[in-house]
Protein backbone atom coordinates (compact mmCIF):
# COMPACT_ATOMS: atom_id res chain seq x y z
CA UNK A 1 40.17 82.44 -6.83
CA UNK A 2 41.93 79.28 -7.21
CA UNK A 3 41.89 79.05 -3.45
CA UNK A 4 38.10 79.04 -2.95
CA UNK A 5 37.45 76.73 -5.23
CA UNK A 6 39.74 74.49 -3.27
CA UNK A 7 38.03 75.22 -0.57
CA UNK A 8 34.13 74.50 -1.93
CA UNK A 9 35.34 71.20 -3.89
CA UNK A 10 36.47 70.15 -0.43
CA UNK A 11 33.41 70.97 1.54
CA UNK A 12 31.15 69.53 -1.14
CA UNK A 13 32.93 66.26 -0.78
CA UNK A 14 32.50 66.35 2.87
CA UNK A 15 28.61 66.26 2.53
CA UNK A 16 28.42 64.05 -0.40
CA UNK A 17 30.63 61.29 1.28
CA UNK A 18 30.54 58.57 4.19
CA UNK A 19 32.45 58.53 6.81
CA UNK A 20 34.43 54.63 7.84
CA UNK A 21 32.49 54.74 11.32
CA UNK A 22 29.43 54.83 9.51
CA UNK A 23 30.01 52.31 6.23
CA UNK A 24 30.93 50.02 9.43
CA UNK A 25 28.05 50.09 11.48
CA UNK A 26 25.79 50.09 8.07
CA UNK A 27 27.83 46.67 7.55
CA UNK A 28 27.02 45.52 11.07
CA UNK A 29 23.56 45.85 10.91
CA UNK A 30 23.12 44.52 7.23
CA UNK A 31 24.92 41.45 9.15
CA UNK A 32 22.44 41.06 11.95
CA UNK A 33 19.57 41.81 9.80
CA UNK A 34 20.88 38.88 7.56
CA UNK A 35 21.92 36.14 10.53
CA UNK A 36 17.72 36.88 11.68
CA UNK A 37 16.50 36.26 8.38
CA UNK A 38 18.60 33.09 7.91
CA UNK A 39 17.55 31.79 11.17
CA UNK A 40 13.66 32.59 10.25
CA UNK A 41 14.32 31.12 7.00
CA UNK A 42 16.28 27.54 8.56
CA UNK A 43 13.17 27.19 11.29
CA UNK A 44 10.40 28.01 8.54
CA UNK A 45 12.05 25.85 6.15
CA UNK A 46 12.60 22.44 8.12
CA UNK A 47 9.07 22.98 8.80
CA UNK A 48 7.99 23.29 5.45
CA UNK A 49 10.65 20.13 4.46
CA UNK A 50 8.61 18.05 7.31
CA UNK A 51 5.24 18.62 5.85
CA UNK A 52 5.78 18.19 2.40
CA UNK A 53 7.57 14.77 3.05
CA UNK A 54 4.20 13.79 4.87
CA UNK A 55 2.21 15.02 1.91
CA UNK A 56 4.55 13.37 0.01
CA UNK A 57 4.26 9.79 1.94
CA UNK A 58 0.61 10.45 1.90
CA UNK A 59 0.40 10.45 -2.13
CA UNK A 60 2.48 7.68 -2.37
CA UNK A 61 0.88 6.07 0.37
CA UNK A 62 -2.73 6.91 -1.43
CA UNK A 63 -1.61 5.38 -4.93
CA UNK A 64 -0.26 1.94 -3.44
CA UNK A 65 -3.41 1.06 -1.65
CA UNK A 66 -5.41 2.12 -5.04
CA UNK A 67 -2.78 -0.46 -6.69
CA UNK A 68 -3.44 -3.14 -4.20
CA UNK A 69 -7.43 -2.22 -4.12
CA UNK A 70 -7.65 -2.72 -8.15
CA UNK A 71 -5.54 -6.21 -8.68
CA UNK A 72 -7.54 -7.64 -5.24
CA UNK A 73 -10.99 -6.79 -7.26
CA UNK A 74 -9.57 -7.88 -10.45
CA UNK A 75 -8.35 -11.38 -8.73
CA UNK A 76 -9.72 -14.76 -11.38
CA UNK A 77 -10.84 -17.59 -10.76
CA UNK A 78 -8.24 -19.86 -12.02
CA UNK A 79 -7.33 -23.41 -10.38
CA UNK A 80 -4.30 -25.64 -11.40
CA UNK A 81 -6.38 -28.40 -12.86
CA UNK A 82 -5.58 -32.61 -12.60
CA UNK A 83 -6.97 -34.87 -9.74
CA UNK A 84 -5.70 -32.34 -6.75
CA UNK A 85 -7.13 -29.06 -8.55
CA UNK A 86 -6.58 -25.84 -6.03
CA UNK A 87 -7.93 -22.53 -6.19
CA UNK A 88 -5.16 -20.49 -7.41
CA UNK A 89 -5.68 -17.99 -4.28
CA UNK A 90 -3.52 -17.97 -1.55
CA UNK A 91 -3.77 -15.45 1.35
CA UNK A 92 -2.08 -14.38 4.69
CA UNK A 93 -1.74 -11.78 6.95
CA UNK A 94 1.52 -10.28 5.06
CA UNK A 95 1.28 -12.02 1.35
CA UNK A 96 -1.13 -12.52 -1.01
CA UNK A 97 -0.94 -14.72 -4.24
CA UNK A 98 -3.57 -14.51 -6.92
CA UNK A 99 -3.91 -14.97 -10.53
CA UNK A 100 -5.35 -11.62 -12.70
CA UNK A 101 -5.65 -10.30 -16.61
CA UNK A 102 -1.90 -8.97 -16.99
CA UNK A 103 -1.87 -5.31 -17.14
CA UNK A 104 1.45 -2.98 -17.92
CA UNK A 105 2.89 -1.38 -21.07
CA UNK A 106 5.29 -4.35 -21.34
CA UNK A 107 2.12 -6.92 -20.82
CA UNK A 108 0.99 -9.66 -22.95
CA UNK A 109 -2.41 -10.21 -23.48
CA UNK A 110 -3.34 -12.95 -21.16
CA UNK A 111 -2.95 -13.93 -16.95
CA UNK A 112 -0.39 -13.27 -14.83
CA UNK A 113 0.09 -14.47 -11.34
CA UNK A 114 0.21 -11.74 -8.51
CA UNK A 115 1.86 -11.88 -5.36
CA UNK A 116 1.49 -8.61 -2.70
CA UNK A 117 4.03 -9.00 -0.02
CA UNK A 118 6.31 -7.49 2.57
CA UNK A 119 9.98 -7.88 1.97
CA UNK A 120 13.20 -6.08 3.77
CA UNK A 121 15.40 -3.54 1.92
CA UNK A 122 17.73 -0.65 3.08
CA UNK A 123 14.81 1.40 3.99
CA UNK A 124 12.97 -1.22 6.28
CA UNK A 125 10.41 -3.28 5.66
CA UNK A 126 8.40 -2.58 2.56
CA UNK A 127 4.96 -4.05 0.79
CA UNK A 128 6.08 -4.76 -2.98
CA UNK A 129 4.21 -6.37 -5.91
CA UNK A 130 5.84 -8.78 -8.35
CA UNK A 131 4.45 -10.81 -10.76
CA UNK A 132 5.20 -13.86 -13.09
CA UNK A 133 3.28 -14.88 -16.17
CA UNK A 134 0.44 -17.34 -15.78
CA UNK A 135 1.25 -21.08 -16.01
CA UNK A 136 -0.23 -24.27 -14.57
CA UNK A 137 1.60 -24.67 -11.29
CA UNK A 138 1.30 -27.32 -8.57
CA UNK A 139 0.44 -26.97 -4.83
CA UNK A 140 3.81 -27.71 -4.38
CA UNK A 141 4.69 -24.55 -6.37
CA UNK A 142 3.23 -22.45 -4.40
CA UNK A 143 4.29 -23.51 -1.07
CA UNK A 144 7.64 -24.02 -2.09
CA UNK A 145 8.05 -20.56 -4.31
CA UNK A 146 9.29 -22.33 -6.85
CA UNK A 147 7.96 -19.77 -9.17
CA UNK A 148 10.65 -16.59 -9.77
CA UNK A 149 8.72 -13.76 -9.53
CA UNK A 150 9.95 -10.34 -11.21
CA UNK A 151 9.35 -6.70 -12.28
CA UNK A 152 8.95 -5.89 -8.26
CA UNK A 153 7.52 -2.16 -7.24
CA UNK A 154 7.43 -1.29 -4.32
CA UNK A 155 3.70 -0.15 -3.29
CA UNK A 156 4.07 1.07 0.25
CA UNK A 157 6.70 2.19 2.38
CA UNK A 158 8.08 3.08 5.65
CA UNK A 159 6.53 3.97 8.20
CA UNK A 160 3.96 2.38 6.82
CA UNK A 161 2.90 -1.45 7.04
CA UNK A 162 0.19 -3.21 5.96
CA UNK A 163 -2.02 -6.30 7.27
CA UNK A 164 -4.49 -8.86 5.07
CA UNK A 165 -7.54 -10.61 6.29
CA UNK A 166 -10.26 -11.81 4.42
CA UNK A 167 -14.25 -12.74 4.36
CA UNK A 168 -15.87 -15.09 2.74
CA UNK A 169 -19.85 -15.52 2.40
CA UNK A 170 -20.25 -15.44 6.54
CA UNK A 171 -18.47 -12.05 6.61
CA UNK A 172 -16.22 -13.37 9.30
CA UNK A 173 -12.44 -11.78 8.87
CA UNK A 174 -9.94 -14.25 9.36
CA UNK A 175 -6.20 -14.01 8.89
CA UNK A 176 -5.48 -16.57 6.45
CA UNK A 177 -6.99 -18.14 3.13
CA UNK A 178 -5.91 -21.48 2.25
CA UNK A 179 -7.29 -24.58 0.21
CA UNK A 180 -10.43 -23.00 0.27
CA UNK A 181 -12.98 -23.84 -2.89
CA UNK A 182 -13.88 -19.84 -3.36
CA UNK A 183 -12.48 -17.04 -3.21
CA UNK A 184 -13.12 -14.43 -0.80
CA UNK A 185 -15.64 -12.29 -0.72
CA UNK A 186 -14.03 -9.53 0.26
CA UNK A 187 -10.25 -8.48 1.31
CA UNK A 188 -9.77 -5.98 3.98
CA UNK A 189 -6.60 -3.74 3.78
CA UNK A 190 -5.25 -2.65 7.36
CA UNK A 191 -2.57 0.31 7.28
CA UNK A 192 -1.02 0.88 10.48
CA UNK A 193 2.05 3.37 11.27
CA UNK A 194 4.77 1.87 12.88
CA UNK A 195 6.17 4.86 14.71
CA UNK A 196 3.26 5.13 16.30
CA UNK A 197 1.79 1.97 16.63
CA UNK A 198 -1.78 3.44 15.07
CA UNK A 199 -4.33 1.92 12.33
CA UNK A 200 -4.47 4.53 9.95
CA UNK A 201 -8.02 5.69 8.42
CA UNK A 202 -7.30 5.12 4.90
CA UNK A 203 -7.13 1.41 5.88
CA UNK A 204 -9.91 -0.11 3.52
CA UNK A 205 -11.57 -3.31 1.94
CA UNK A 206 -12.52 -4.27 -1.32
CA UNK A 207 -14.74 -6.36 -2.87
CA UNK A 208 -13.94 -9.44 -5.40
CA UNK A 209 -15.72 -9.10 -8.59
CA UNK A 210 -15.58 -12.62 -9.22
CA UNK A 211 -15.56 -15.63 -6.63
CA UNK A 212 -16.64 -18.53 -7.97
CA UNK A 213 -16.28 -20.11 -11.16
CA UNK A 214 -18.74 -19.46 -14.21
CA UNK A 215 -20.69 -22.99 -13.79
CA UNK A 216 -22.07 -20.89 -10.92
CA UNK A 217 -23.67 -18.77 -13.00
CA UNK A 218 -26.51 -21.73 -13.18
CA UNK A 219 -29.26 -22.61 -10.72
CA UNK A 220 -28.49 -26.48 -10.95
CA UNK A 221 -24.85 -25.95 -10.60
CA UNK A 222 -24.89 -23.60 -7.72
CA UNK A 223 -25.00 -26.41 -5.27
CA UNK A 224 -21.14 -27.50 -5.81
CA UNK A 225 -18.90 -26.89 -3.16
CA UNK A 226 -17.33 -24.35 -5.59
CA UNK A 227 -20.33 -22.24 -5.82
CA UNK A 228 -20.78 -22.04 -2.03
CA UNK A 229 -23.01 -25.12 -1.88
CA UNK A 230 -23.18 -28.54 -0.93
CA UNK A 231 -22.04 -32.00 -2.54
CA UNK A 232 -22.93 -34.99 -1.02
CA UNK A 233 -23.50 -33.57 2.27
CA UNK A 234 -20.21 -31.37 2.43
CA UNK A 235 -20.62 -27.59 4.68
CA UNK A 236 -20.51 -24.81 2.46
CA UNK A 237 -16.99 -22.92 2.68
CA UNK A 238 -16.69 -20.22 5.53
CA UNK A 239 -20.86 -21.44 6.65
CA UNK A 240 -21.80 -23.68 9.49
CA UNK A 241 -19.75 -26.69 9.85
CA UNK A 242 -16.44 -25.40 8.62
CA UNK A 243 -13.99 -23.17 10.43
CA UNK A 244 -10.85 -21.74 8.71
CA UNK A 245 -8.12 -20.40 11.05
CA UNK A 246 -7.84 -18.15 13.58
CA UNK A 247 -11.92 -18.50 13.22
CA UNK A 248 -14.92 -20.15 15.76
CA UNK A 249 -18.10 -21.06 14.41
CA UNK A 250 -21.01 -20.20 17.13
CA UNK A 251 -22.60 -23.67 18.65
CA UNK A 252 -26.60 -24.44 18.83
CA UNK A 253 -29.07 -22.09 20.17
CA UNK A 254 -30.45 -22.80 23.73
CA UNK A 255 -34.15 -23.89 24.13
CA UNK A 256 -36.34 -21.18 24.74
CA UNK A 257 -37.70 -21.02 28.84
């Protein structure tokens, strides 16, 4: 009796167990079935890496031109004052220095003095805003940079690189803006990728809410040279008779046949 009980416990066993050729090959194909998913998962996921660092870029890329957009458009009329006043407004193809209402948590009520410019760090060549609080400067300030700027964020960023030029009342685009009585109409923002060499569509151009002083505002003043006018037989900034840089101004008409 003893016997065949031996005997059943031992061919129960045999069903109920594996044998080592077959917890082997189970291993070997839980192995290949895990090397394909991993390579799947590396291809899918460099992918996935790649386009969310472009959507990423894109965001970033998005909220610096909305940055540069709002403080162009919020730009004041503000000149240093004494004998040699000049338009506090000073404008090339990679900087831009202007004077606006300070914003920031950290910001006293009052101006500030702007400058939007391309500097070199580890990561290249980047476009970064810094700012100083307002105070009456000289030419000489300005050209020098005297002036210690500070609190600098960086508003765009590799591969990215942007380009100034602005318009004043003849809607001619010109590269620079200096010693002129007004400001510009209008700055236009050019965004161009440097890998490959492209102007980007979200390049844009904004609009200055305020270019001229408020004497302006009145019919008998708007003749000055400041509002756009003339004074004792001066051109009118950016009109006939003047040409800024990089500009031409068209010559006369021909007679009619």
């Amino acid at each position: 009796m003893k016997k065949n009980s031996r005997i059943a416990d031992r061919r129960g066993s045999e069903v109920a167990g594996f044998t080592l050729l077959e917890a082997l090959i189970a291993v070997a194909l839980m192995g290949v079935l895990l090397a394909t998913l991993a390579t799947v998962t590396a291809q899918w996921m460099s992918a996935w890496k790649a386009g969310f660092d472009r959507v990423q870029r894109a965001d970033l890329l998005g909220l610096g031109l909305d940055r540069i957009a709002a403080d162009l458009a919020a730009a004041e009329y503000v000149s240093n004052g004494g004998a040699n006043a000049r338009l506090l407004f000073d404008g090339t193809s990679s900087t831009v220095t202007f004077v606006r209402s300070a914003i920031g948590p950290n910001a006293t009520a009052g101006l500030e003095i702007v400058r939007l410019g391309e500097t070199d760090d580890e990561r290249g060549r980047v476009l970064v805003r810094a700012r100083v609080p307002f105070v009456p400067v000289t030419a000489k300030d300005l050209d020098t940079g005297e002036l210690e700027f500070t609190n600098p964020i960086v508003l765009v960023r590799p591969p990215f690189h942007v380009s100034f030029a602005f318009a004043g009342r003849d809607r001619i685009w010109q590269e620079t803006w200096h010693d002129v009585a007004q400001l510009p109409n209008a700055v236009r923002v050019t965004v161009r990728n440097a890998e490959r060499d492209q102007i980007l569509p979200v390049s844009t151009a904004t609009l200055l809410k305020v270019n001229a002083p408020a004497e302006c505002a009145g019919s008998a003043a708007s003749t000055g040279t400041a509002c756009g006018g003339r004074t004792n037989g001066g051109a009118i900034p950016n009109g006939p008779g003047t040409t800024q840089p990089g500009t031409t101004q068209p010559g006369p008409a021909p007679p009619p046949q």
